[in-house]
C-alpha atoms as a PDB file:
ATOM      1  CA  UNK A   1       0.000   0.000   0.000  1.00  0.00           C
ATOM      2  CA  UNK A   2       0.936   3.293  -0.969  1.00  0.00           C
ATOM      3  CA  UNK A   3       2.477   5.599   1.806  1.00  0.00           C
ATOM      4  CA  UNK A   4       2.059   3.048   4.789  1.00  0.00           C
ATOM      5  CA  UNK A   5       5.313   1.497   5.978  1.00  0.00           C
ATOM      6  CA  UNK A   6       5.179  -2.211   6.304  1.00  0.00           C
ATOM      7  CA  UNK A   7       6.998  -2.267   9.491  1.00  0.00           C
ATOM      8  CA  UNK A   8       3.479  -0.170  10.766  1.00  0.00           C
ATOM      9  CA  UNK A   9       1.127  -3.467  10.170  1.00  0.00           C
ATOM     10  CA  UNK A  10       1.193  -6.335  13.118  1.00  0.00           C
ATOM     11  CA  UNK A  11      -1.875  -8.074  12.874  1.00  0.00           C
ATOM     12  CA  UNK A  12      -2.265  -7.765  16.523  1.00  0.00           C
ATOM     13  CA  UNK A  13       1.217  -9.372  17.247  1.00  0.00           C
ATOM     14  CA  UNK A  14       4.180  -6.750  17.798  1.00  0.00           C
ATOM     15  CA  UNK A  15       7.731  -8.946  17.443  1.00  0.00           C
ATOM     16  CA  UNK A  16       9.225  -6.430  19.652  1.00  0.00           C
ATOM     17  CA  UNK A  17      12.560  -5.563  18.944  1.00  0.00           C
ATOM     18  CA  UNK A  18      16.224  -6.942  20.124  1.00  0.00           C
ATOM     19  CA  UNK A  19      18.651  -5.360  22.261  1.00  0.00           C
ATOM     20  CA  UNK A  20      22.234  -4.072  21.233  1.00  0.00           C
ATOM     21  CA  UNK A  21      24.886  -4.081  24.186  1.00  0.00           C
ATOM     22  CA  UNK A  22      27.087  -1.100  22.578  1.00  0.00           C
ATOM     23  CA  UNK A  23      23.888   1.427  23.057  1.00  0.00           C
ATOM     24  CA  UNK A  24      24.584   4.752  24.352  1.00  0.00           C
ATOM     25  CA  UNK A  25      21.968   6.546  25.847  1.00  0.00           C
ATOM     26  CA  UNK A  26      21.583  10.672  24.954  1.00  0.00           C
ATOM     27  CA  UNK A  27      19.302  12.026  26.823  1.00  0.00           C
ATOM     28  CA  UNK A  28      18.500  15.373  24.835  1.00  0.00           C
ATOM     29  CA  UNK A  29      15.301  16.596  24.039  1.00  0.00           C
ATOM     30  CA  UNK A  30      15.346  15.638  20.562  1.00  0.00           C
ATOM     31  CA  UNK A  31      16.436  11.957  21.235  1.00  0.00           C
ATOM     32  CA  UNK A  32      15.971   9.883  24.752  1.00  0.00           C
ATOM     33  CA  UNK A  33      17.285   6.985  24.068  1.00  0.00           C
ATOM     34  CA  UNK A  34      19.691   5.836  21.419  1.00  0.00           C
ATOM     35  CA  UNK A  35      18.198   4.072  17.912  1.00  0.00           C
ATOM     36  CA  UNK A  36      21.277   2.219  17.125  1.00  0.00           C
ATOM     37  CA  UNK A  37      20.394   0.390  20.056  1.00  0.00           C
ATOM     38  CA  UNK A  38      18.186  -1.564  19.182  1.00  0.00           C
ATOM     39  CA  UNK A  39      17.039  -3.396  15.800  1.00  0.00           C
ATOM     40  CA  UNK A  40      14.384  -5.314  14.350  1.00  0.00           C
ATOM     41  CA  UNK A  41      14.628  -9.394  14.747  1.00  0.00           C
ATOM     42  CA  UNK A  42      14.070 -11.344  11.357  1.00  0.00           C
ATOM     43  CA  UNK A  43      11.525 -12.973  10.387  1.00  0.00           C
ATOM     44  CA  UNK A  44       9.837 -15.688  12.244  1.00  0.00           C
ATOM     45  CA  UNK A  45      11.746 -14.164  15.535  1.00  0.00           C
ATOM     46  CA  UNK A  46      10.159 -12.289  18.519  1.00  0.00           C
ATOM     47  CA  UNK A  47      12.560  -9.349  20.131  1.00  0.00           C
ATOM     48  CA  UNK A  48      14.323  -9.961  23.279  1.00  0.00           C
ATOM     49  CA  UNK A  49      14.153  -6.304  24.415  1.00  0.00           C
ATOM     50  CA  UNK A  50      11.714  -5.856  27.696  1.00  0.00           C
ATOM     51  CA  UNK A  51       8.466  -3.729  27.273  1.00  0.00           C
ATOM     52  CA  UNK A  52       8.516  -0.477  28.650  1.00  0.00           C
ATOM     53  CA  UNK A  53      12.033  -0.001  29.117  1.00  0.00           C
ATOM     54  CA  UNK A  54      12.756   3.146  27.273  1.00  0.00           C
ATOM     55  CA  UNK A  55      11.560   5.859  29.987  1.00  0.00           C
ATOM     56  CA  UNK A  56      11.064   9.462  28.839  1.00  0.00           C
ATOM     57  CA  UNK A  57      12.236  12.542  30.919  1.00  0.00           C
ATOM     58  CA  UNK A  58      11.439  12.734  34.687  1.00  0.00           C
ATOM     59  CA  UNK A  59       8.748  14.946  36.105  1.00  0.00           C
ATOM     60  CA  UNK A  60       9.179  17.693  38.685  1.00  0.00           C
ATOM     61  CA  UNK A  61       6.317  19.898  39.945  1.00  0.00           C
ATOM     62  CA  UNK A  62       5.968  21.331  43.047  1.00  0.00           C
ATOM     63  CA  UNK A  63       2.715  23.353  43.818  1.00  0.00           C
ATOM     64  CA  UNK A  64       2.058  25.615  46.790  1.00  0.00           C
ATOM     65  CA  UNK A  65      -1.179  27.149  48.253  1.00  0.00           C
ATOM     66  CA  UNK A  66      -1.590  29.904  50.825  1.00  0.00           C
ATOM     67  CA  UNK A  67      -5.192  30.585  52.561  1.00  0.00           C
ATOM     68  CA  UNK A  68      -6.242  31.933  55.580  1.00  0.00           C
ATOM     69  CA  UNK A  69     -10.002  32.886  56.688  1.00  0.00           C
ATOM     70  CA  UNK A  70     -11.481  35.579  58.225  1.00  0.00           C
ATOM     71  CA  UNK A  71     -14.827  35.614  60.482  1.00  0.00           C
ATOM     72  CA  UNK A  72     -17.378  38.563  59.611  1.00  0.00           C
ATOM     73  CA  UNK A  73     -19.745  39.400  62.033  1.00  0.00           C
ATOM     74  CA  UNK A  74     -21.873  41.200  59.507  1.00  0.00           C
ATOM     75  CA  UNK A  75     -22.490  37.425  57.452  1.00  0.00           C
ATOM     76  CA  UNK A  76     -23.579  35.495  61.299  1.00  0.00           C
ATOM     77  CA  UNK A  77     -22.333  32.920  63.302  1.00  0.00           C
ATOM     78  CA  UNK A  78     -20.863  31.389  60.071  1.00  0.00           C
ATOM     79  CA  UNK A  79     -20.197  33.944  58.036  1.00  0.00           C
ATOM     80  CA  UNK A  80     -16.260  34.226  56.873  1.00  0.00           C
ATOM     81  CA  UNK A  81     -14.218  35.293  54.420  1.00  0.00           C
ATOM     82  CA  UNK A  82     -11.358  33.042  52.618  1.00  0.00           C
ATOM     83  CA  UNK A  83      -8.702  34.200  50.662  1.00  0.00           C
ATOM     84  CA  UNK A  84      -6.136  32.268  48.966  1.00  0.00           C
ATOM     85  CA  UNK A  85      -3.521  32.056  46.461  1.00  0.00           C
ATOM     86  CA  UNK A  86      -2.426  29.060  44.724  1.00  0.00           C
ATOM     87  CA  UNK A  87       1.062  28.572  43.075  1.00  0.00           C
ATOM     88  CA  UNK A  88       1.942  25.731  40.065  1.00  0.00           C
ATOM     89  CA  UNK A  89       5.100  24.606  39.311  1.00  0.00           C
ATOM     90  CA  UNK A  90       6.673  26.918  41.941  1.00  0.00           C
ATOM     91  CA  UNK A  91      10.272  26.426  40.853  1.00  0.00           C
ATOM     92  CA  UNK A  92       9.208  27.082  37.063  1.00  0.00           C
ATOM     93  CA  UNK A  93      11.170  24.011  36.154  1.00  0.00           C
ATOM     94  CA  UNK A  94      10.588  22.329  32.355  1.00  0.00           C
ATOM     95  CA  UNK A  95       8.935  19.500  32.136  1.00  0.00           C
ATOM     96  CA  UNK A  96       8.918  17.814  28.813  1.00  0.00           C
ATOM     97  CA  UNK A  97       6.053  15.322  27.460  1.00  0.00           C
ATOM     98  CA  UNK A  98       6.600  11.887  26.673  1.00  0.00           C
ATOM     99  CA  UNK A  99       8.129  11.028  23.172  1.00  0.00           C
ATOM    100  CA  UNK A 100       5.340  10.118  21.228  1.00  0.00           C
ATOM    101  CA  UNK A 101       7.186   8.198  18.359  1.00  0.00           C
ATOM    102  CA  UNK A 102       8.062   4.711  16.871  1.00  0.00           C
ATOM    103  CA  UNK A 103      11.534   2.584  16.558  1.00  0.00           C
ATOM    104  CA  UNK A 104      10.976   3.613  12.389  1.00  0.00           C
ATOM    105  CA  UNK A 105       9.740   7.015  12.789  1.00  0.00           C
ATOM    106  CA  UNK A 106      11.953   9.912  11.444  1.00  0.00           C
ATOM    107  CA  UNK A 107      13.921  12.124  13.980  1.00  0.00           C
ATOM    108  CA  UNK A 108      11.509  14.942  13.372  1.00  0.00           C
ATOM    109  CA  UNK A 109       8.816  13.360  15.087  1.00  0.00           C
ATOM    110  CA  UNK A 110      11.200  13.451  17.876  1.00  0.00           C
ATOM    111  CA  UNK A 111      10.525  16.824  19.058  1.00  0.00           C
ATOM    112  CA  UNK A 112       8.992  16.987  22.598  1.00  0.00           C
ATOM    113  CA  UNK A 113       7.030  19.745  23.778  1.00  0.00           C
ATOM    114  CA  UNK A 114       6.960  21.112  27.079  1.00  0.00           C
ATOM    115  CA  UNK A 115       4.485  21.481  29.539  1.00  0.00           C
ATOM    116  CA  UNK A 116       2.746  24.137  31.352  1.00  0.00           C
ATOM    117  CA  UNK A 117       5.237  26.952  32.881  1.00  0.00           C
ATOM    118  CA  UNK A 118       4.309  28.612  36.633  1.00  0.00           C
ATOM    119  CA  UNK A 119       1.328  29.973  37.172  1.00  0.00           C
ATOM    120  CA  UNK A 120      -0.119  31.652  39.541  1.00  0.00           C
ATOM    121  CA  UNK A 121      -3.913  31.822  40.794  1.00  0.00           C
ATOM    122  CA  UNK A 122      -5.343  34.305  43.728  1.00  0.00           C
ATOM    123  CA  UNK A 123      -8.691  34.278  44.901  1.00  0.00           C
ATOM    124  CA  UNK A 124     -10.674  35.537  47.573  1.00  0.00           C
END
């Protein structure tokens, strides 16, 4: 078929893939694990290569949330006033997604985007 890559059709079976000893992992961005690590058993042969064992970058996120209440006679017995203020990702650190790409997919689709900087949210 015309523009689908064979390697893309498993009739429900995935053959996995093999494991190269002389992999070097590069942890950039762009690429989070090495290709040349691994390669594609023949045909007829299942991969030796655990699942899930290509992890993508760590996650650090630290939130923080101030409030306090105040009573108000005016409002009753049970009348108060809250205010707040609620901080995300406090330390503003970058936090990338997950690769979402194949073993045969080009290094463009490689490019991980990153998630939500600080922010800050008051209320009262």
């Amino acid at each position: 078929m015309p523009g689908i890559k064979a390697g893309n059709i498993t009739n429900g079976v995935s053959r996995g893939c093999d494991l190269v000893p002389a992999g070097t992992p590069v942890g950039t961005p762009n690429l989070w694990f090495d290709p040349c690590a691994f390669t594609i058993p023949g045909d007829g042969f299942l991969g030796h290569a655990g699942r899930n064992i290509v992890r993508g970058p760590g996650l650090t996120n630290v939130d923080f949330s101030m409030a306090k209440d105040t009573a108000l006679s005016m409002l009753g017995e049970s009348g108060k006033l809250e205010f707040r203020a609620e901080f995300f990702n406090v330390f503003n650190h970058a936090n990338f997604a997950s690769p979402e790409i194949g073993l045969g997919d080009t290094p463009s689709a490689a490019l991980v985007f990153p998630a939500v900087p600080m922010n800050l949210r008051a209320a009262c």
